[in-house]
Protein backbone atom coordinates (compact mmCIF):
# COMPACT_ATOMS: atom_id res chain seq x y z
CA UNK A 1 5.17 25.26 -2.64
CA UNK A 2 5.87 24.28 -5.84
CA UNK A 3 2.65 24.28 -8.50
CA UNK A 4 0.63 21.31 -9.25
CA UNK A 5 0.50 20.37 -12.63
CA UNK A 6 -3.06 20.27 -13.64
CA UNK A 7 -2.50 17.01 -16.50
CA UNK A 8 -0.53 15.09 -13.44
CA UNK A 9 -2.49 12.47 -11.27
CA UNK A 10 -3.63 13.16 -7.93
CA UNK A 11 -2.13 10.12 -6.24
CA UNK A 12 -4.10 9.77 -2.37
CA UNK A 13 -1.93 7.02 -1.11
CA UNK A 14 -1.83 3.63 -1.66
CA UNK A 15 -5.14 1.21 -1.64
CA UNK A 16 -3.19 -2.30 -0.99
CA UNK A 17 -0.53 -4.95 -1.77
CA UNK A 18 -0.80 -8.15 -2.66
CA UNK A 19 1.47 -10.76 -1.44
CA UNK A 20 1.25 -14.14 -2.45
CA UNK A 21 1.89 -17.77 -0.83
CA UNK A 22 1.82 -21.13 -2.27
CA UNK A 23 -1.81 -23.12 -2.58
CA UNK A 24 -1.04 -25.40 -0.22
CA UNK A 25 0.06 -22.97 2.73
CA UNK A 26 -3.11 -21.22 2.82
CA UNK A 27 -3.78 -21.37 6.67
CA UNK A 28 -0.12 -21.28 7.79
CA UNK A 29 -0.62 -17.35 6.47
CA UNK A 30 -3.30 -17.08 8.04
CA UNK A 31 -1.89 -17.91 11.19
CA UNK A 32 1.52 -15.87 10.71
CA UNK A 33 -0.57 -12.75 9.69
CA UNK A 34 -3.03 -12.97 11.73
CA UNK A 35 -1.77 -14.57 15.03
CA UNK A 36 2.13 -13.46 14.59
CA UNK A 37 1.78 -9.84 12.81
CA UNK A 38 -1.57 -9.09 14.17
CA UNK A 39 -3.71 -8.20 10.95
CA UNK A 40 -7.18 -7.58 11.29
CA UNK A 41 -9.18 -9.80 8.49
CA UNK A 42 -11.81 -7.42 6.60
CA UNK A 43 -14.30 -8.85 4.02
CA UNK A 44 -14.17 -8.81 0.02
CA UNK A 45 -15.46 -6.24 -2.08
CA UNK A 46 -15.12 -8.62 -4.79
CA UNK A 47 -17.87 -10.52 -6.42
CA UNK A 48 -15.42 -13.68 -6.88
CA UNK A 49 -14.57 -13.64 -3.08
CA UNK A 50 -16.32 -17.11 -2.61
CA UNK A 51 -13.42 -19.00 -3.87
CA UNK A 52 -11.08 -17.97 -1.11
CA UNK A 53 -7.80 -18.22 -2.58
CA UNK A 54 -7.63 -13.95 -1.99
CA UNK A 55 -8.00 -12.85 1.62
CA UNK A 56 -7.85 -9.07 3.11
CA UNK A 57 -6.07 -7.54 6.06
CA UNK A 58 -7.14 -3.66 7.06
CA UNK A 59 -3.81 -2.13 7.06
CA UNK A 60 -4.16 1.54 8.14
CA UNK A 61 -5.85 3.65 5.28
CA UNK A 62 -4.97 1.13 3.15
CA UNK A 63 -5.25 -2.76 2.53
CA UNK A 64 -3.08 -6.37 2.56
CA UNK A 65 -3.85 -8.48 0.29
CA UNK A 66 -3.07 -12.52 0.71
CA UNK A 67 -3.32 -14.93 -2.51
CA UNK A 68 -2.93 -18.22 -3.04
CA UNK A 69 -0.32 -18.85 -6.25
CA UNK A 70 0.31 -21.87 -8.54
CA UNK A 71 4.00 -22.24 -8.88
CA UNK A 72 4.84 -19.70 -6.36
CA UNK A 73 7.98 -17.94 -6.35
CA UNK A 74 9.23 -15.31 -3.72
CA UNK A 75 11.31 -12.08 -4.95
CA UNK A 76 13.82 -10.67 -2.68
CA UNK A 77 13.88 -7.00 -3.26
CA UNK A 78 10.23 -6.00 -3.82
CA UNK A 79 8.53 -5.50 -0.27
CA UNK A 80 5.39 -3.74 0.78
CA UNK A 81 6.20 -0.55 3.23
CA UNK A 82 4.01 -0.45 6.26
CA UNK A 83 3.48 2.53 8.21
CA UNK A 84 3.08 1.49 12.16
CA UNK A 85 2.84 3.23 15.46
CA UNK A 86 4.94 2.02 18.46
CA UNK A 87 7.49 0.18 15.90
CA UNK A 88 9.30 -0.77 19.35
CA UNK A 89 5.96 -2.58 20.64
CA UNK A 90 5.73 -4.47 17.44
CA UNK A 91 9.35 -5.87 17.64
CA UNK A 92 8.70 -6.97 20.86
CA UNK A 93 5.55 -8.97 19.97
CA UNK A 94 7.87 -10.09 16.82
CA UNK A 95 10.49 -11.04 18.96
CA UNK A 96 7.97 -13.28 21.21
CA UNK A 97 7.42 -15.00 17.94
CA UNK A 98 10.74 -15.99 17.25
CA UNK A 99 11.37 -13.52 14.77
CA UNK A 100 14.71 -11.22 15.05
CA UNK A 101 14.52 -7.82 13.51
CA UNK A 102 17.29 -5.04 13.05
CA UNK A 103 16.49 -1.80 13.23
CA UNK A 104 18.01 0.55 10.37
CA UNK A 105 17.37 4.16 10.56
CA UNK A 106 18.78 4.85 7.13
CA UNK A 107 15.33 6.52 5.73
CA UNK A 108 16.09 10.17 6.94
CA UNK A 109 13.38 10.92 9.89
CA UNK A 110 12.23 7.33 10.27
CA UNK A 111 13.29 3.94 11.96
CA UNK A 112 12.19 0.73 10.45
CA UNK A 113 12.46 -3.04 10.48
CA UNK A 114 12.73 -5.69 7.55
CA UNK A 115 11.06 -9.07 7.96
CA UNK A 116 10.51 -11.77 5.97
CA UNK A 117 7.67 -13.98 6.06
CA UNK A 118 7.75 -17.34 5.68
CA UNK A 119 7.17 -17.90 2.18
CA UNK A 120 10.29 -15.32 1.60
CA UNK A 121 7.56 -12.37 0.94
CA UNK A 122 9.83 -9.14 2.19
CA UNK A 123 8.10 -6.50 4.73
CA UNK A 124 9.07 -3.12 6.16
CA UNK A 125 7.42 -1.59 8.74
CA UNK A 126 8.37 2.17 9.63
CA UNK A 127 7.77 4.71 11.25
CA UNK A 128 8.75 8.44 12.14
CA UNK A 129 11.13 9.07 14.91
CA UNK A 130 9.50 10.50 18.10
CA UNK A 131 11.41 13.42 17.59
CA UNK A 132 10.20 14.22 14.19
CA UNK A 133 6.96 13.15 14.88
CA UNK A 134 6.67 15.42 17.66
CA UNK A 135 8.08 18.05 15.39
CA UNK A 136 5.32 16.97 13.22
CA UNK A 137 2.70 17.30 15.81
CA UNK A 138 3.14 20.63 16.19
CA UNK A 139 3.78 22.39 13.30
């Protein structure tokens, strides 16, 4: 194990990402994150929650977070990374929804899937191959 630099951050993981949709789509992303991914709304810690133009999905140990965005524009190569279990499950209820994935196994140890949402926001769900998780599991 190599020694931890005591002046170097101690990174736990990552809190949330924010995506972002245009003002007027606001409950057409509700519905595709909540009804087609299957995100589980949580409340905001934030004192300027009222306004609802920022909404939160529990994601794991971490958070997604939704926000409405004047002049909106989608970038194709940043994406958040989504750790899942039972990616094969979650194809299937992606595929019930119209939505075609691929799977790509070119992360070492891990299959994943690329979507894109509707407002051209990239995702990637992955998750360790049984046989490495397994591996994993008992170690």
């Amino acid at each position: 194990m190599v020694a931890r630099d005591e002046g170097r951050p101690d990174f736990l993981g990552v809190h949330h990402v924010l995506v972002g949709v245009p003002p007027d789509q606001k409950e057409a992303a509700k519905r595709f994150y909540e009804d087609v991914l299957g995100f589980e709304p949580v409340a905001s810690p934030l004192e300027s929650a009222g306004s609802g133009n920022l909404w939160w999905y529990q994601c794991g140990n971490a958070e997604l977070h939704v926000a409405l965005v004047p002049d909106y524009r989608a970038h194709v190569r940043p994406h958040a990374a989504i750790r899942i279990r039972n990616l094969p499950a979650f194809r299937e209820r992606l595929a019930q929804h119209g939505i075609e994935t691929k799977l790509n196994y070119s992360y070492v140890g891990c299959h994943r899937i690329y979507i894109v949402d509707p407002w051209n926001n990239r995702l990637e769900f992955i998750e360790p191959l049984p046989e490495v998780a397994a591996a994993n599991a008992t170690a």
